[in-house]
N, C-alpha and C. Protein backbone atom coordinates (compact mmCIF):
# COMPACT_ATOMS: atom_id res chain seq x y z
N UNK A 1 23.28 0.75 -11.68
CA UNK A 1 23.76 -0.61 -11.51
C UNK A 1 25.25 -0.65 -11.23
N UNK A 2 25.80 0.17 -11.83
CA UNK A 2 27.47 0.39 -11.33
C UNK A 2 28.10 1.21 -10.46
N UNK A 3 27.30 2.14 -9.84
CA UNK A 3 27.29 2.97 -8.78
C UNK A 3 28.11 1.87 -7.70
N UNK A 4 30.11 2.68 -7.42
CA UNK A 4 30.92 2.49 -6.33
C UNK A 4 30.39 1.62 -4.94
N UNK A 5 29.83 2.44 -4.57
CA UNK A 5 28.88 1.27 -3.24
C UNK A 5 28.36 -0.47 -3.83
N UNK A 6 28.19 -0.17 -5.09
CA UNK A 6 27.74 -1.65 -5.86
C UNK A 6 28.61 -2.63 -5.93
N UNK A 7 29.69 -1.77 -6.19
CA UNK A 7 31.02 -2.74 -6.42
C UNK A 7 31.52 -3.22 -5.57
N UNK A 8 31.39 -2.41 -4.09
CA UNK A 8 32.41 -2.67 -3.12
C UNK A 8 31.49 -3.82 -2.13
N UNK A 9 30.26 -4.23 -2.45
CA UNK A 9 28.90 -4.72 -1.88
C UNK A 9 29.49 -6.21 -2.66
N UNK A 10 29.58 -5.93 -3.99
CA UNK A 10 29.60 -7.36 -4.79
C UNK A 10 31.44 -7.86 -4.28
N UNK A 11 31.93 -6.96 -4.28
CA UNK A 11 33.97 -7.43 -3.63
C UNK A 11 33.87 -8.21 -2.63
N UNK A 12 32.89 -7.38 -1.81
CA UNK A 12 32.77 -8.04 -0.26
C UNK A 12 31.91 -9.79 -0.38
N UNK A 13 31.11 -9.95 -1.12
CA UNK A 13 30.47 -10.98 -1.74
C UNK A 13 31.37 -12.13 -2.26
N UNK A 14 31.37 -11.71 -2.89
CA UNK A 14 32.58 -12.98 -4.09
C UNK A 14 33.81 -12.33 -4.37
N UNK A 15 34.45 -11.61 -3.85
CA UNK A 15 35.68 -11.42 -3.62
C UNK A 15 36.22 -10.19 -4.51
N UNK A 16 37.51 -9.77 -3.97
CA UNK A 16 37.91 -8.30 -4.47
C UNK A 16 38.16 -8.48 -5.90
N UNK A 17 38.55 -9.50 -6.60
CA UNK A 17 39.14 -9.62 -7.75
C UNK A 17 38.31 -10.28 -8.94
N UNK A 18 36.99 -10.40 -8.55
CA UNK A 18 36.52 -11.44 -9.42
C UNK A 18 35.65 -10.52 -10.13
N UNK A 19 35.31 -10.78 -11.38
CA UNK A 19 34.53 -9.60 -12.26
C UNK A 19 33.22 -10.65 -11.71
N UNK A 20 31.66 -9.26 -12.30
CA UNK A 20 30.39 -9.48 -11.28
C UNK A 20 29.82 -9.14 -12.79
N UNK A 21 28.76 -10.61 -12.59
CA UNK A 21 27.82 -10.27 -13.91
C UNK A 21 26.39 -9.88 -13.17
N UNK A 22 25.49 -9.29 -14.30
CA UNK A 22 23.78 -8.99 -13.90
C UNK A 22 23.40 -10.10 -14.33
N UNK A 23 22.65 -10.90 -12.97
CA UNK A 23 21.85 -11.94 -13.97
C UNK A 23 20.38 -11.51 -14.65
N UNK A 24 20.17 -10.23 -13.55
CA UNK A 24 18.44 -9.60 -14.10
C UNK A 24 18.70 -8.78 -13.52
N UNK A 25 18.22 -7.48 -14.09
CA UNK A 25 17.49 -6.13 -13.46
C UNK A 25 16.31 -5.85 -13.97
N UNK A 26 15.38 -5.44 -12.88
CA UNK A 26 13.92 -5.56 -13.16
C UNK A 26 13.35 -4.40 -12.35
N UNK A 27 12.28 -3.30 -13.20
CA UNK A 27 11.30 -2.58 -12.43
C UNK A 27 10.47 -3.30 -12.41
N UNK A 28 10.01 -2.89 -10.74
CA UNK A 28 9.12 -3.59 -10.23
C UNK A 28 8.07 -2.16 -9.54
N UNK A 29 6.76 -2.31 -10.43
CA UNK A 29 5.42 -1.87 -10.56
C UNK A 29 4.04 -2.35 -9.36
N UNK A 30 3.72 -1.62 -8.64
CA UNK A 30 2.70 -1.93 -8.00
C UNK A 30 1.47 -0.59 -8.15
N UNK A 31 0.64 -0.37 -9.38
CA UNK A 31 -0.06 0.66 -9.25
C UNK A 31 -0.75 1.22 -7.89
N UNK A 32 -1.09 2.05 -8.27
CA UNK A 32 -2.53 2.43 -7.14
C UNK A 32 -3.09 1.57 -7.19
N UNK A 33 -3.68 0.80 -5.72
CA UNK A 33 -4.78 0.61 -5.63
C UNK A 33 -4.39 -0.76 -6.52
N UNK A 34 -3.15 -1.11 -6.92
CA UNK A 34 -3.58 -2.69 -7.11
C UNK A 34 -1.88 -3.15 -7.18
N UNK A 35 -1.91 -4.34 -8.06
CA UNK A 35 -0.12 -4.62 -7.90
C UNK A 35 -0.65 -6.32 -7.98
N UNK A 36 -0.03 -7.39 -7.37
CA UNK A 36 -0.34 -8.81 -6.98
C UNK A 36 0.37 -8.73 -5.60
N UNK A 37 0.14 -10.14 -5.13
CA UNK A 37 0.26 -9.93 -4.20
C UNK A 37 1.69 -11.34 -4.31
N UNK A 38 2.72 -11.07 -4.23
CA UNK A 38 3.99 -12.05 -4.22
C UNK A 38 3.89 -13.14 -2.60
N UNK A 39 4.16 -13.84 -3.09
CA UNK A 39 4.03 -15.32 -1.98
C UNK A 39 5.33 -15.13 -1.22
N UNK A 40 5.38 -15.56 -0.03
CA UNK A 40 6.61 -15.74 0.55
C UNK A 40 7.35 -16.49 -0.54
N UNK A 41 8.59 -16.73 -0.74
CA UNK A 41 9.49 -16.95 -1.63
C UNK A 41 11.05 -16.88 -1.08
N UNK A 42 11.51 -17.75 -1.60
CA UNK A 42 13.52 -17.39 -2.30
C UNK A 42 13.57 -17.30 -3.72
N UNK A 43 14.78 -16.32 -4.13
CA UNK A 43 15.15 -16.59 -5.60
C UNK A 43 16.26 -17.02 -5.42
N UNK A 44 15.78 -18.50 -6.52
CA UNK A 44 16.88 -19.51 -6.29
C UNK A 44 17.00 -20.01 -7.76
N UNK A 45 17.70 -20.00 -8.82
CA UNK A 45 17.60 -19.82 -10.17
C UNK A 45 18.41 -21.77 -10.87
N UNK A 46 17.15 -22.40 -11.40
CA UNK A 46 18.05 -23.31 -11.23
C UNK A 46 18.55 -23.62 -12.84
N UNK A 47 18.43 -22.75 -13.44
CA UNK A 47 19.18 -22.90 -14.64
C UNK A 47 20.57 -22.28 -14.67
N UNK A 48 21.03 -21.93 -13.77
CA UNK A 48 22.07 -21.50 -13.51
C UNK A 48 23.04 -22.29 -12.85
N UNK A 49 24.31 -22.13 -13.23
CA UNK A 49 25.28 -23.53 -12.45
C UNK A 49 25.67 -23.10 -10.81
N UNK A 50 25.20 -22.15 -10.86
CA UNK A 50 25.63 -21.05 -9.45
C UNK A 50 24.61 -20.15 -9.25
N UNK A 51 24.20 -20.67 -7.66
CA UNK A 51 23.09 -19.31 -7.58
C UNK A 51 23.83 -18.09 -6.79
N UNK A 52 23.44 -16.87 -7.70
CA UNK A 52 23.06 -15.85 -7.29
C UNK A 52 23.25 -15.36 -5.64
N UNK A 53 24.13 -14.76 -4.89
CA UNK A 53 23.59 -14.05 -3.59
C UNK A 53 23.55 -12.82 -3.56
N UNK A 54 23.91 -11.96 -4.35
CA UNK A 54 22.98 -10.82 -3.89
C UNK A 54 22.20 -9.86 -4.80
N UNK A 55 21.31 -9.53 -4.53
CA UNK A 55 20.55 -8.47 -5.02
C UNK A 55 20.25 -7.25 -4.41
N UNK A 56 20.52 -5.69 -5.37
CA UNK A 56 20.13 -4.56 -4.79
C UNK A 56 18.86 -4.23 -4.80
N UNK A 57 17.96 -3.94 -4.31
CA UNK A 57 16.48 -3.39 -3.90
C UNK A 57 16.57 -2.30 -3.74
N UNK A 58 16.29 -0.63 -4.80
CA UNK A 58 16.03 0.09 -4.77
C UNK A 58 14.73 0.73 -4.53
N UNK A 59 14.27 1.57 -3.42
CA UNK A 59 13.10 1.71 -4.05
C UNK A 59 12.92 3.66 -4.51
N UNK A 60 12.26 3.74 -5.35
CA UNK A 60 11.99 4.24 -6.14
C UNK A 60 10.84 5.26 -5.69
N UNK A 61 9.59 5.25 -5.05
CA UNK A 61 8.71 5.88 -4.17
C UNK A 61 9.33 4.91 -2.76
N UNK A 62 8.24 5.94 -2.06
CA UNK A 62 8.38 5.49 -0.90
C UNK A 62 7.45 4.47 -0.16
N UNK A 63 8.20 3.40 0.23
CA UNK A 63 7.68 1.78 0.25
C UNK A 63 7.05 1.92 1.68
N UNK A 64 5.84 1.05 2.04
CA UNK A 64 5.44 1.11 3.27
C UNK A 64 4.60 -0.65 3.16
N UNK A 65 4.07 -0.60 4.33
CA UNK A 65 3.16 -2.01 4.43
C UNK A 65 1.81 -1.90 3.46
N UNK A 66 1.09 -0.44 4.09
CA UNK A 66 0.43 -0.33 2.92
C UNK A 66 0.28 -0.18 1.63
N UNK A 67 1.61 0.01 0.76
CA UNK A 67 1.52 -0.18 -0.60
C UNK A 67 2.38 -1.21 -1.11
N UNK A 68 2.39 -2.26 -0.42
CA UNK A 68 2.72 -3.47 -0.66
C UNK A 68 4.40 -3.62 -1.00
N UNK A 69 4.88 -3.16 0.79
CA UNK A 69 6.46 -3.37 0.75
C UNK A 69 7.16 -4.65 0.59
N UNK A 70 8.19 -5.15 0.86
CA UNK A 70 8.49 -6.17 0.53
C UNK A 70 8.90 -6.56 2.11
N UNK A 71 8.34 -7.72 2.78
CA UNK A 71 8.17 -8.95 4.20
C UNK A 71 9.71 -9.36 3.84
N UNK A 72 10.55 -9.74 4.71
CA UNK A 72 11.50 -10.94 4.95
C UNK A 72 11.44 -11.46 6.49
N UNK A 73 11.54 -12.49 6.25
CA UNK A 73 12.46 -13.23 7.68
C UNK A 73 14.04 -13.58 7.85
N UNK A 74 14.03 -12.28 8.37
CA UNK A 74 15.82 -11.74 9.02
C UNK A 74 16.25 -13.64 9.15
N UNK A 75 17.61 -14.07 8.39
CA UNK A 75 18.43 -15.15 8.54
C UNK A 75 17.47 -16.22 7.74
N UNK A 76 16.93 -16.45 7.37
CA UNK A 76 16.13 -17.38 6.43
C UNK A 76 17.11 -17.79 5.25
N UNK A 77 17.85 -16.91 5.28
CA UNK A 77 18.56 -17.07 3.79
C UNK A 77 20.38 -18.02 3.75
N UNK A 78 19.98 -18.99 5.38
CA UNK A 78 20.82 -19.40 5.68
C UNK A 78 20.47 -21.20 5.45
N UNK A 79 19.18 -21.09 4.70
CA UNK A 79 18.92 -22.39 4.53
C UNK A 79 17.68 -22.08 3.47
N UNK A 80 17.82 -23.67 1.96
CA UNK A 80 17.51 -23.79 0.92
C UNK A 80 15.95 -24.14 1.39
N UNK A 81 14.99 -24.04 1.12
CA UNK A 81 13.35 -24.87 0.82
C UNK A 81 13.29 -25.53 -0.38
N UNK A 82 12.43 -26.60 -0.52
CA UNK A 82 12.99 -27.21 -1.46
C UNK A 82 11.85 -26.52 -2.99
N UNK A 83 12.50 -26.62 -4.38
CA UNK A 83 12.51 -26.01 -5.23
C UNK A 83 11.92 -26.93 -6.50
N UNK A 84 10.88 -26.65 -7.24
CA UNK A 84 10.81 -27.15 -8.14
C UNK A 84 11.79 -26.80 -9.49
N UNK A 85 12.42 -28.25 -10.12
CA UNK A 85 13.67 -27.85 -11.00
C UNK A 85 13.39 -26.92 -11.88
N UNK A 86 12.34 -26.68 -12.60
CA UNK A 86 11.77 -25.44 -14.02
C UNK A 86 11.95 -24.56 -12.97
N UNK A 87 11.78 -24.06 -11.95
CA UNK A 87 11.38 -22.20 -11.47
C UNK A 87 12.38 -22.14 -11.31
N UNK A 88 12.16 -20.40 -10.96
CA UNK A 88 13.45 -19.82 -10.35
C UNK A 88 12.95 -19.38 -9.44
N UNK A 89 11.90 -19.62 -8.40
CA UNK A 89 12.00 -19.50 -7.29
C UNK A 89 11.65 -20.31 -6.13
N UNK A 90 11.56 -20.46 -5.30
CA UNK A 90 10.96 -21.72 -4.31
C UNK A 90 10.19 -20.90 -3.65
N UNK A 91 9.08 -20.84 -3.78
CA UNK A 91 7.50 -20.32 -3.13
C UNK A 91 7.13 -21.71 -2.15
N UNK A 92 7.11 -20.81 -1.17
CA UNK A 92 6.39 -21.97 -0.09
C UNK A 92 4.99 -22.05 -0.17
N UNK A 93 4.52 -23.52 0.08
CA UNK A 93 2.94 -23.39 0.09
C UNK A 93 2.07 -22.39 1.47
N UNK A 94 1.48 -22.40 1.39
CA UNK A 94 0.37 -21.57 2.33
C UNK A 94 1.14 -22.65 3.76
N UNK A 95 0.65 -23.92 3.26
CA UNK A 95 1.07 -24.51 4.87
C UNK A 95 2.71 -23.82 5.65
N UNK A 96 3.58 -23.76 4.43
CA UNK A 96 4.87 -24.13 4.98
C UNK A 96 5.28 -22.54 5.33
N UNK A 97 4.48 -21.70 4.89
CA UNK A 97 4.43 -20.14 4.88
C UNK A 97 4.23 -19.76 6.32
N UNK A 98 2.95 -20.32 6.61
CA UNK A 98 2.21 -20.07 8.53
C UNK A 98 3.30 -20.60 9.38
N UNK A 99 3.80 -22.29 9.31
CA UNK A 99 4.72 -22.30 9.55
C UNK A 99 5.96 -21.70 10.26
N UNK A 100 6.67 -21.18 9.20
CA UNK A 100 7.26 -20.31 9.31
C UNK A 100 7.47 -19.07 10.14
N UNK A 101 6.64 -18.40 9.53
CA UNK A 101 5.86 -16.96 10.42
C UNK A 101 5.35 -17.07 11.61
N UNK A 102 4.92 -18.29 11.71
CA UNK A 102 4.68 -19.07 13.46
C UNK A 102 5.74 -18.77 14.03
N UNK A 103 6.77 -19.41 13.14
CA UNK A 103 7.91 -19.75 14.63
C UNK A 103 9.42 -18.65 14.58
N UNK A 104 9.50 -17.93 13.51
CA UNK A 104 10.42 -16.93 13.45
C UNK A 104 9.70 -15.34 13.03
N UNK A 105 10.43 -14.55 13.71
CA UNK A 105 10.63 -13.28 13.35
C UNK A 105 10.37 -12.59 12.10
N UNK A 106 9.72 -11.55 11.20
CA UNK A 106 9.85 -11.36 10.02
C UNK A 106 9.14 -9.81 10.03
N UNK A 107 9.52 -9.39 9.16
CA UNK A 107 9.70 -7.49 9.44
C UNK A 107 9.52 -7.20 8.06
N UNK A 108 9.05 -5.66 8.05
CA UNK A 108 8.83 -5.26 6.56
C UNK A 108 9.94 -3.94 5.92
N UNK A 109 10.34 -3.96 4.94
CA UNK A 109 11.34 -2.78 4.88
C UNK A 109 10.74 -1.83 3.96
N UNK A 110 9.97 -1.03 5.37
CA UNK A 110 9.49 0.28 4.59
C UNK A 110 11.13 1.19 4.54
N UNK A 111 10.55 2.15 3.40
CA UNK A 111 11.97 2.93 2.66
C UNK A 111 11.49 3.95 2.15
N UNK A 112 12.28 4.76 2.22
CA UNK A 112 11.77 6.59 1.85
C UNK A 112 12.59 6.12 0.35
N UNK A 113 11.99 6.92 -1.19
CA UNK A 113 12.41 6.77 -2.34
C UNK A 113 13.78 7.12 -2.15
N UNK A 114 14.51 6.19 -2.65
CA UNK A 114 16.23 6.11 -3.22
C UNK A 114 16.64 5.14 -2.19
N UNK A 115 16.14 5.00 -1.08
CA UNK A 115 17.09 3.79 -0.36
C UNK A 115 16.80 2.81 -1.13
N UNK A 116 18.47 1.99 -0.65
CA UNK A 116 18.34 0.68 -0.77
C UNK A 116 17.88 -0.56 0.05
N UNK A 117 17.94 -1.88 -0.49
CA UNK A 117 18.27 -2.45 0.96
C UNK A 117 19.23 -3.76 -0.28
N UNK A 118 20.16 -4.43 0.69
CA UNK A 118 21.03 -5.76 0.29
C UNK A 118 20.31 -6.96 0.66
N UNK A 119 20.04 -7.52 -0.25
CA UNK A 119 19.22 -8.58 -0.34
C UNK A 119 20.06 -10.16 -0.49
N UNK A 120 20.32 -11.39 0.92
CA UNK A 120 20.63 -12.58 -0.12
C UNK A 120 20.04 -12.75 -0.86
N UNK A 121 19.60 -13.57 -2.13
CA UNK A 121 18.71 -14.26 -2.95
C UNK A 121 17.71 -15.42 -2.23
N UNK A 122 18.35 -16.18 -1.18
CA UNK A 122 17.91 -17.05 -0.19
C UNK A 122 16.99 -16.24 0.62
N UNK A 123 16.85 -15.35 1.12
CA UNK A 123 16.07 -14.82 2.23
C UNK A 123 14.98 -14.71 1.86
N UNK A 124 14.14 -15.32 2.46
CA UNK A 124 12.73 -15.59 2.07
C UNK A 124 12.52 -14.01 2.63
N UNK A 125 11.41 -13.69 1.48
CA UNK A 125 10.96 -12.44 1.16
C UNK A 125 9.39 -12.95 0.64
N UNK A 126 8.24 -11.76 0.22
CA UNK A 126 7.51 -11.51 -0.46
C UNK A 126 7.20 -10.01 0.30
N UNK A 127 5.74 -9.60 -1.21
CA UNK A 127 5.13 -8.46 -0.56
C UNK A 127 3.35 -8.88 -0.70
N UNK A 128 2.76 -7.39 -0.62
CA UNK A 128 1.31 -7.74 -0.76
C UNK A 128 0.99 -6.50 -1.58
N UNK A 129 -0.16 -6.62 -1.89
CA UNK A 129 -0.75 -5.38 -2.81
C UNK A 129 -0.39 -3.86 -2.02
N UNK A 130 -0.96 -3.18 -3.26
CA UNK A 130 -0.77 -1.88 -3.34
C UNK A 130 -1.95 -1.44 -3.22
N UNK A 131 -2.04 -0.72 -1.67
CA UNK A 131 -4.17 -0.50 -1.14
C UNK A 131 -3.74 1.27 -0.79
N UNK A 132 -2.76 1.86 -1.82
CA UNK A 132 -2.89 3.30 -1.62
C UNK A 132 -3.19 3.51 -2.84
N UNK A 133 -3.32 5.11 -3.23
CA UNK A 133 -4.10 5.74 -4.39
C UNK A 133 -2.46 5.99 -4.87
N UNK A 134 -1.18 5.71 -4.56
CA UNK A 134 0.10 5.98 -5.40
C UNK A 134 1.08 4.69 -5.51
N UNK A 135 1.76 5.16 -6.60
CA UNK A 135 2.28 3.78 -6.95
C UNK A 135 3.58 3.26 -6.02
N UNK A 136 3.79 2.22 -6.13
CA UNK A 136 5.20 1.85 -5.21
C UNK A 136 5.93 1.24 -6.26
N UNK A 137 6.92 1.59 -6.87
CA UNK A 137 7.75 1.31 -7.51
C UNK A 137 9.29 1.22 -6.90
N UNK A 138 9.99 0.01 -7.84
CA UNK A 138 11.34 -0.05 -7.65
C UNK A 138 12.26 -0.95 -8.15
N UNK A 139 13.51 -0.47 -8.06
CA UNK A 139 14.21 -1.50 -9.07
C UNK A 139 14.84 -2.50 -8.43
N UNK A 140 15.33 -3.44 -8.85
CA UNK A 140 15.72 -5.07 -8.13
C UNK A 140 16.99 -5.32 -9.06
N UNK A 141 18.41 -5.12 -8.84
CA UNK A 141 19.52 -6.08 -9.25
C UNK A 141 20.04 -7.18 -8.80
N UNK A 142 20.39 -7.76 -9.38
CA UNK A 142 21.03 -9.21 -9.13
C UNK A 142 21.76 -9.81 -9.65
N UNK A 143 23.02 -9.71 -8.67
CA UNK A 143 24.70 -9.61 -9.34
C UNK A 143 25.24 -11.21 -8.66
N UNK A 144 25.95 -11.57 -9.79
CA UNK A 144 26.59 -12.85 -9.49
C UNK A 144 27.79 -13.16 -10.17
N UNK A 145 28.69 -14.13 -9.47
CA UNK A 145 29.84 -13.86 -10.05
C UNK A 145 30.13 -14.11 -11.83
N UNK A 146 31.07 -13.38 -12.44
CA UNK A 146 30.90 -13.63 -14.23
C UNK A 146 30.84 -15.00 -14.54
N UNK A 147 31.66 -15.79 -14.03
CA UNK A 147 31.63 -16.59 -14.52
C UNK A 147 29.97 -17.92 -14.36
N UNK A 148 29.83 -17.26 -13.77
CA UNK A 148 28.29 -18.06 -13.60
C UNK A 148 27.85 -18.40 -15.47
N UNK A 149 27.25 -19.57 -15.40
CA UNK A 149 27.10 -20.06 -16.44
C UNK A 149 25.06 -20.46 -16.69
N UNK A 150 24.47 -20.51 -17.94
CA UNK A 150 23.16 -20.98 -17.57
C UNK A 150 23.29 -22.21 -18.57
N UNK A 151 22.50 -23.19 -17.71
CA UNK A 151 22.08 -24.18 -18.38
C UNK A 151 22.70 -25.03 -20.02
N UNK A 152 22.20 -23.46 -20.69
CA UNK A 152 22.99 -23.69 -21.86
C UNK A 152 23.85 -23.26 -22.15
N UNK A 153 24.43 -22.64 -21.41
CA UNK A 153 26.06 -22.56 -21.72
C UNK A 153 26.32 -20.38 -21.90
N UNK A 154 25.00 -20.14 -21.69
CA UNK A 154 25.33 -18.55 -21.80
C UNK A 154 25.71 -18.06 -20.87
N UNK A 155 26.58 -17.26 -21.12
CA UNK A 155 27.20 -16.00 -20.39
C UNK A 155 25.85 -14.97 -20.42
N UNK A 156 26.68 -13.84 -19.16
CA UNK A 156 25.48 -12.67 -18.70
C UNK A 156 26.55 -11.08 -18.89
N UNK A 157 26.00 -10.14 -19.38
CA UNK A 157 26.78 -8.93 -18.86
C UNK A 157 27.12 -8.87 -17.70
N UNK A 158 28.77 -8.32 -18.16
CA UNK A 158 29.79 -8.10 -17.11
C UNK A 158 29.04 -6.86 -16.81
N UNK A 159 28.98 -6.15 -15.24
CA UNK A 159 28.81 -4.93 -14.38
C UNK A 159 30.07 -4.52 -13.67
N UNK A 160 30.69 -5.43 -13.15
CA UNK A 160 32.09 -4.98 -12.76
C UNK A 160 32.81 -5.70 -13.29
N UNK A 161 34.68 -5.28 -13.36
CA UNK A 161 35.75 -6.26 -13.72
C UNK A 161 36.08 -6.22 -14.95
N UNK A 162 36.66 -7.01 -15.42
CA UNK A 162 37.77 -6.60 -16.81
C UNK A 162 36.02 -6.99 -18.02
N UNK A 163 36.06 -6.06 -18.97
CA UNK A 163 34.53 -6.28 -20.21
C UNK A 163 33.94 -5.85 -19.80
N UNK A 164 33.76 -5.04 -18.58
CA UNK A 164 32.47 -4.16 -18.07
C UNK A 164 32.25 -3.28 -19.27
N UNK A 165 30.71 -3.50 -18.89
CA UNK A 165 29.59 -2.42 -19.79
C UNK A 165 30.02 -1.16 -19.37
N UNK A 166 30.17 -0.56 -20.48
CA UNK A 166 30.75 1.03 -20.26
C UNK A 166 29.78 1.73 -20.82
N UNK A 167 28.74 2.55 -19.87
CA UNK A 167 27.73 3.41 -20.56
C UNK A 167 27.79 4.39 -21.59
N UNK A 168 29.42 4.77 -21.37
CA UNK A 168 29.92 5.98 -22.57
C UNK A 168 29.63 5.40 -23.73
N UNK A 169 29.77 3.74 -24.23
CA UNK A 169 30.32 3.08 -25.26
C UNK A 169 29.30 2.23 -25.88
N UNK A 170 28.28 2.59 -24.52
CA UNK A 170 26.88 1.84 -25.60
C UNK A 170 25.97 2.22 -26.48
């Protein structure tokens, strides 16, 4: 999560000077031969006073269509869908999904294990099941600036900037 390239990804983001909190890091599990199947989507977090733009997408094996990689539509993430206030994500219905996929471009990011890819939070994404006999695994960060606040008033671990989590010290 603090790996140099991270930092200089989140500088370029919200700026050289500003400390970068985790709002979530999450493995993400798709067995053999099964997994769910994720809806087109944005993560758009609305308990938060500030959303979120970027997230790292590691993957972990090696991701393909058939074991249920993760879909985006390249520039999607240049405009909101609208969001129910409880989620944190805005899932489009089936209608507004075809839609979509009708009329723009959208590609899958297969990845040999350890790439990344830079993710807005806006860019409509999903994946589909896992129809191989091995698993597709990988990890998902999502860095936003510290001062981001939730709902009720909590703070998130610092990752970069002055209070960073120091692995020596935990």
């Amino acid at each position: 999560m603090q790996k140099p390239v991270f930092r200089e990804i989140c500088a370029r983001a919200y700026g050289p000077e500003t400390s970068i909190s985790c709002y979530r890091a999450m493995f993400m599990n798709k067995p053999a031969g099964k997994g769910t199947d994720l809806p087109w989507h944005q993560d758009r977090f609305s308990i938060l006073d500030t959303d979120p733009i970027v997230t790292v997408w590691t993957a972990l094996d090696r991701v393909s269509i058939e074991n249920g990689c993760v879909g985006i539509v390249p520039g999607s993430h240049r405009g909101a869908f609208d969001q129910d206030d409880s989620a944190s994500f805005a899932f489009l219905t089936d209608d507004q999904a075809t839609a979509v996929l009708e009329r723009e471009a959208h590609e899958y990011l297969e990845m040999e294990a350890g790439e990344a890819a830079l993710l807005h939070n806006w860019l409509l994404h999903g994946s589909g099941v896992n129809g191989t006999d091995a698993p597709r695994r990988g990890f998902s960060v999502c860095y936003m600036d510290a001062i981001t606040r939730s709902d009720h008033g909590n703070t998130f671990s610092v990752i970069f900037g002055e209070g960073a989590l120091n692995p020596k010290t935990l």
